[in-house]
C-alpha atoms as a PDB file:
ATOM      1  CA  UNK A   1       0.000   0.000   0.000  1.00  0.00           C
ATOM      2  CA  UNK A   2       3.026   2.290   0.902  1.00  0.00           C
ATOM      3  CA  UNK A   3       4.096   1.659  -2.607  1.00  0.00           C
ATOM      4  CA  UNK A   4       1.310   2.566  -4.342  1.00  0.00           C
ATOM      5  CA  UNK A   5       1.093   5.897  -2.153  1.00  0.00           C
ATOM      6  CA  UNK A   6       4.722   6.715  -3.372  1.00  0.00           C
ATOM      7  CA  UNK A   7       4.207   5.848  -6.769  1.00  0.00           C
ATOM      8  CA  UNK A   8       1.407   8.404  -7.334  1.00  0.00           C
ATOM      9  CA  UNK A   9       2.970  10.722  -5.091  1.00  0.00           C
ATOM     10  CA  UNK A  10       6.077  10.611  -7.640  1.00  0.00           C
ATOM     11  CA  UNK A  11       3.375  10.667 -10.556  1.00  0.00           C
ATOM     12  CA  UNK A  12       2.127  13.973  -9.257  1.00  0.00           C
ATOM     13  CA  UNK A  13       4.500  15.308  -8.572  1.00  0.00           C
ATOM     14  CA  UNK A  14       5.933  14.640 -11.926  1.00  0.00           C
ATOM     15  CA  UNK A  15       3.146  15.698 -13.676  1.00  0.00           C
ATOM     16  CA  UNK A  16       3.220  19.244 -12.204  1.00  0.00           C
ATOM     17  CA  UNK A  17       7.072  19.449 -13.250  1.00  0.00           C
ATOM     18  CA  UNK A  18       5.628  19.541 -16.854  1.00  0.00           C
ATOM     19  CA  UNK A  19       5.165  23.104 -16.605  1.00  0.00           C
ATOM     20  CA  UNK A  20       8.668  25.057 -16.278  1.00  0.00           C
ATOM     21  CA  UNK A  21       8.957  27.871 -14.117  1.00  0.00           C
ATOM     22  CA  UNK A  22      11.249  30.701 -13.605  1.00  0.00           C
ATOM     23  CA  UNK A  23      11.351  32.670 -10.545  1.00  0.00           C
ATOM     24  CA  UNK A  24      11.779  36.473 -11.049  1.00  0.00           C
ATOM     25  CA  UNK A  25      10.165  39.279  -9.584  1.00  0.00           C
ATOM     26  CA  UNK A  26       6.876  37.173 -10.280  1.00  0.00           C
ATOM     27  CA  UNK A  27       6.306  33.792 -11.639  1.00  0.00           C
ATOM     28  CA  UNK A  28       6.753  33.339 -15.330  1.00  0.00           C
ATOM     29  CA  UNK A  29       5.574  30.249 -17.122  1.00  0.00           C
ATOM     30  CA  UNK A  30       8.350  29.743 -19.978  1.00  0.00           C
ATOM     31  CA  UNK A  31       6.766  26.575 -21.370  1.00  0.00           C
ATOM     32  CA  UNK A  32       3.713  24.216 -20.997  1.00  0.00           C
ATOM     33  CA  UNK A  33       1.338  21.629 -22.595  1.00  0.00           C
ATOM     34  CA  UNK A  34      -2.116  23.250 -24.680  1.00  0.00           C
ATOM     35  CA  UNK A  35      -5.275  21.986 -25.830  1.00  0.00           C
ATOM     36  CA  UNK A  36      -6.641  23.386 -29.518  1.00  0.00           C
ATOM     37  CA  UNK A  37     -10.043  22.338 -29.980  1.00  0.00           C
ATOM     38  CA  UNK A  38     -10.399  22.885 -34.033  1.00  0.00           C
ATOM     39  CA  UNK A  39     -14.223  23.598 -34.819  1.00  0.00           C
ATOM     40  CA  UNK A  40     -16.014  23.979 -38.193  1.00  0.00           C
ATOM     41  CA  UNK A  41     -14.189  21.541 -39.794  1.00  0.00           C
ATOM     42  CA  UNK A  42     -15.857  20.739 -43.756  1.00  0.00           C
ATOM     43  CA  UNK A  43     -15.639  17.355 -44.124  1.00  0.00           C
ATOM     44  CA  UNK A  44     -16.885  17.045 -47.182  1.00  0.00           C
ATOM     45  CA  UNK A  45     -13.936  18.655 -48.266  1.00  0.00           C
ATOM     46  CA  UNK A  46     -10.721  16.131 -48.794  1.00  0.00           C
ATOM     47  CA  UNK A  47      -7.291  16.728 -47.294  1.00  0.00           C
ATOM     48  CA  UNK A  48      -5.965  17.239 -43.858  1.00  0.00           C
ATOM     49  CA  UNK A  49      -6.153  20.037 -41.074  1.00  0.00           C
ATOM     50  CA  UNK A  50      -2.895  21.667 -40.608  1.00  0.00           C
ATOM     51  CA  UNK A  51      -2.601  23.181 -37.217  1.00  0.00           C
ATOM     52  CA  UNK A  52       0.791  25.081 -37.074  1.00  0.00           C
ATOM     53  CA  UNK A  53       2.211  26.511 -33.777  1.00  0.00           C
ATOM     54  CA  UNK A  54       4.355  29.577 -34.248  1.00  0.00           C
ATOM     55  CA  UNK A  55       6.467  31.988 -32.066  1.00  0.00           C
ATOM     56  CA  UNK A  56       6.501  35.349 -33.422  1.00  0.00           C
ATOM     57  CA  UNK A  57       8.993  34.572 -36.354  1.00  0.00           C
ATOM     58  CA  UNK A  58       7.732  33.388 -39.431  1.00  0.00           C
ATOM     59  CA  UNK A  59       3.865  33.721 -38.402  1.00  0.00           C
ATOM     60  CA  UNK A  60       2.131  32.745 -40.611  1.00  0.00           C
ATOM     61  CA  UNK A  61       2.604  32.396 -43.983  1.00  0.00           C
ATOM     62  CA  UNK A  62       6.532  30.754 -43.304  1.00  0.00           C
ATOM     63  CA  UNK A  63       5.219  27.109 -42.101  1.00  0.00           C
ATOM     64  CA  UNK A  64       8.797  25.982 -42.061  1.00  0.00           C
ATOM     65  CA  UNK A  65       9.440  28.587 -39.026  1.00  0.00           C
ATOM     66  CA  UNK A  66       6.441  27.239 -37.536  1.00  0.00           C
ATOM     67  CA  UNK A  67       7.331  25.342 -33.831  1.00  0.00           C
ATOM     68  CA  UNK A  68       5.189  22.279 -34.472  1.00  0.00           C
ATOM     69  CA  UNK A  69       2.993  21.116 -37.147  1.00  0.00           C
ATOM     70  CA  UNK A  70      -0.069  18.404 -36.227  1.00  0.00           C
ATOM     71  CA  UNK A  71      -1.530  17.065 -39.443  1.00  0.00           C
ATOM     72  CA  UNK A  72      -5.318  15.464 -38.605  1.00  0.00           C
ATOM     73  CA  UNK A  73      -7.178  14.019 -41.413  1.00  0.00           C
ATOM     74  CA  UNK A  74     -10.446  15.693 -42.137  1.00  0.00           C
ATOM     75  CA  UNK A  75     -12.973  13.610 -41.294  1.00  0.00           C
ATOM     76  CA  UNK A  76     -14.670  14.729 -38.505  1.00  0.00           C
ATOM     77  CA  UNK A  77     -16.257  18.186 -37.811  1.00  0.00           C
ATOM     78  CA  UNK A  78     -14.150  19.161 -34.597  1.00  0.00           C
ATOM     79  CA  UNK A  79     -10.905  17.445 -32.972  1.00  0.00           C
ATOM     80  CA  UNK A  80      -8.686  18.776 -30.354  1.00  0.00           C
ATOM     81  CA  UNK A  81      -5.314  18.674 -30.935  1.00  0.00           C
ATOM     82  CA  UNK A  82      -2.299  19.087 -27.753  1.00  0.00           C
ATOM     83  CA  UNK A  83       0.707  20.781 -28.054  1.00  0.00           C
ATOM     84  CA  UNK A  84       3.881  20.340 -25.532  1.00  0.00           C
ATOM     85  CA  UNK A  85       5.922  22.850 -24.296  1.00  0.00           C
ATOM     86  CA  UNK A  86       4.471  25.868 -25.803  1.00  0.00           C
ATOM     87  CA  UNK A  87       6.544  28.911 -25.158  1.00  0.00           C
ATOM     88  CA  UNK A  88       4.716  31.998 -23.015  1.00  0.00           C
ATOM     89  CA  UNK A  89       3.324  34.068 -26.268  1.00  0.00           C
ATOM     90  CA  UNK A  90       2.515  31.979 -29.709  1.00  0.00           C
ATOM     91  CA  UNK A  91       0.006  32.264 -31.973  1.00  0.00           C
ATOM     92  CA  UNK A  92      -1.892  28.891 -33.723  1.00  0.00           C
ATOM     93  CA  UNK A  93      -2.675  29.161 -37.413  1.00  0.00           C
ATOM     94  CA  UNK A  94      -4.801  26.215 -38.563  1.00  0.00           C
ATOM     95  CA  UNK A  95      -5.467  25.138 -42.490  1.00  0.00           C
ATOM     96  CA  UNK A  96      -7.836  22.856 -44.286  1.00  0.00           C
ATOM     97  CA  UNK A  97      -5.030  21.801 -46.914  1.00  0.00           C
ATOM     98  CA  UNK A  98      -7.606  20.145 -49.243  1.00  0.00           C
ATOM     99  CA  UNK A  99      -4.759  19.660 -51.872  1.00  0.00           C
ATOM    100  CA  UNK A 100      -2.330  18.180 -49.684  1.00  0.00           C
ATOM    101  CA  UNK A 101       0.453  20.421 -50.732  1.00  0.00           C
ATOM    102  CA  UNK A 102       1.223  22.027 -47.494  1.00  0.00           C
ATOM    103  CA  UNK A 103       0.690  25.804 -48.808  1.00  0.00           C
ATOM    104  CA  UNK A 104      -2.401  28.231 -48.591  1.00  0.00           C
ATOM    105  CA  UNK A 105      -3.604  27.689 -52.152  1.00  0.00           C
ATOM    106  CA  UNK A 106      -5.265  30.555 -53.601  1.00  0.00           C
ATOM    107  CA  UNK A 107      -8.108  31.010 -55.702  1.00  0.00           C
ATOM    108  CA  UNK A 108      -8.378  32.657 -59.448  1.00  0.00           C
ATOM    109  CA  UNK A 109      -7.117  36.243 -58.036  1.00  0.00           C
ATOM    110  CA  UNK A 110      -3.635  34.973 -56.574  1.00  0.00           C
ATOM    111  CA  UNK A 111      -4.199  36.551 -53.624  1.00  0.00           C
ATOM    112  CA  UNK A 112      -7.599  35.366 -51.968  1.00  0.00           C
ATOM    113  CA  UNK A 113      -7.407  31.664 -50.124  1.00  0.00           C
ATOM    114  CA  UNK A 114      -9.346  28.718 -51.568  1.00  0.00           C
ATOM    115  CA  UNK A 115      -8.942  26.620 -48.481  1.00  0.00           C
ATOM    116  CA  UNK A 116     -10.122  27.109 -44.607  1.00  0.00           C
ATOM    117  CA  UNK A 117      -8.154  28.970 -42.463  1.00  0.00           C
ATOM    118  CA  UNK A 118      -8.474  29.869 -38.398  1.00  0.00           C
ATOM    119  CA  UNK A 119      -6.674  31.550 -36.518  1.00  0.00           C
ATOM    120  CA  UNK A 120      -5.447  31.991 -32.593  1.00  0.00           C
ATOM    121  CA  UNK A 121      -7.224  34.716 -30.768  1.00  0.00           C
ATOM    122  CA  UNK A 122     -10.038  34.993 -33.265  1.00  0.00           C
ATOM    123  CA  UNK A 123      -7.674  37.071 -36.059  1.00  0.00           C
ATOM    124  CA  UNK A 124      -9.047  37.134 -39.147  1.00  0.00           C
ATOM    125  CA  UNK A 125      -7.788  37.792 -42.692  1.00  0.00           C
ATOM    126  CA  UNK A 126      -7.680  41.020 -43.755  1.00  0.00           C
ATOM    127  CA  UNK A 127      -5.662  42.621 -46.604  1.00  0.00           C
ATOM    128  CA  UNK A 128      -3.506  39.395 -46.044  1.00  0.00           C
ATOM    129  CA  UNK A 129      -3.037  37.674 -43.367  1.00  0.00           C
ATOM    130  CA  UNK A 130      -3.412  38.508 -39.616  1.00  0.00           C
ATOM    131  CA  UNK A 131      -0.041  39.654 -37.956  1.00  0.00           C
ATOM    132  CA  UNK A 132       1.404  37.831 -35.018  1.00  0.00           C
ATOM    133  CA  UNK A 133       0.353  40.719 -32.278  1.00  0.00           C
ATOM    134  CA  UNK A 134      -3.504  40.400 -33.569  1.00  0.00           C
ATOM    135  CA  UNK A 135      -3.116  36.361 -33.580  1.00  0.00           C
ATOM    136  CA  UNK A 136      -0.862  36.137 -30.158  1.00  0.00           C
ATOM    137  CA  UNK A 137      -2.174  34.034 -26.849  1.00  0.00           C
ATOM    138  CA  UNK A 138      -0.313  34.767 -23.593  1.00  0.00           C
ATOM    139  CA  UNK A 139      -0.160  31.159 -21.877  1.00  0.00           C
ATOM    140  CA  UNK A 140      -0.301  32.934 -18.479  1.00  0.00           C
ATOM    141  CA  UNK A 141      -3.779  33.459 -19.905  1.00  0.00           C
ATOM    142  CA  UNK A 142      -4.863  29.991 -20.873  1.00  0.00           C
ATOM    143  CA  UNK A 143      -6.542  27.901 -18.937  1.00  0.00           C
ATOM    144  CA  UNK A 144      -8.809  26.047 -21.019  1.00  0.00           C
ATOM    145  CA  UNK A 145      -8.915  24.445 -24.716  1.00  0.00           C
ATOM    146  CA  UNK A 146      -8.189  27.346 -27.152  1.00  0.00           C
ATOM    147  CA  UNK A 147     -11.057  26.844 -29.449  1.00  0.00           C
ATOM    148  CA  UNK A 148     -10.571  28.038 -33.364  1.00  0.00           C
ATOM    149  CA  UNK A 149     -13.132  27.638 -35.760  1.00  0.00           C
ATOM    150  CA  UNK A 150     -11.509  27.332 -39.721  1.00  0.00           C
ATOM    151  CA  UNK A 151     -13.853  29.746 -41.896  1.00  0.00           C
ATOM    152  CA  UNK A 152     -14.077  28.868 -45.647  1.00  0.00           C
ATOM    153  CA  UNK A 153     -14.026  30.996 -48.653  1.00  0.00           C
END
């Protein structure tokens, strides 16, 4: 019985080292595990969900600066999708790549997307996309599932 008392002791305590801290002034979380609960999903539509984790460089159009890339295949309207250690700002840029190439394809103008996009923070596309300071998510500030629904063209 002592055993088993240690063992999830240890597991607890283990579990709560997941999240680094560093002491200064105040507590700063440097890096954690997230939830990102993908809504709105079409489908219908082939391909696979992208969702792309970023820190401020390369957000979002340079996926090969992205932090981590989860590819989901598209077959159910929502999913959730975890991340480990996240760093304390990043932003989450999510895409229905129906043509499996890995790249926002565009429509007939060049410049409009033809696939789903979402975005952290609710950004939305604009004249191009969002920036990183209207996309960012302070993980001091999350506490539950970011949820990101992909709008379609």
């Amino acid at each position: 019985m002592k055993e088993v008392f240690n063992y999830l002791l240890i597991s607890g305590v283990l579990s709560l080292m997941s999240t680094t801290a560093n002491a200064t002034n105040n507590l700063e979380i440097e890096t954690a595990d997230i939830k990102v609960q993908v809504k709105g999903i079409d489908r219908t539509k082939p391909g696979n969900i992208l969702v792309m984790l970023y820190g401020r460089d390369g957000f979002p159009k340079d996926h090969a600066k992205a932090l981590q890339i989860k590819v989901m295949a598209a077959v159910v309207d929502q999913m959730t999708i975890g991340f480990s250690d996240v760093p304390a700002e990043f932003a989450i840029k999510i895409l229905h790549d129906e043509d499996q190439n890995g790249l926002v394809t565009k429509n007939w103008t060049g410049i409009i997307p033809a696939e789903g996009l979402g975005f952290s923070n609710g950004a939305k596309l604009s004249f191009g996309p969002p920036n990183f300071d209207k996309a960012k998510v302070n993980l001091s500030s999350t506490f539950a599932p970011l949820t990101i629904a992909i709008i379609y063209p």
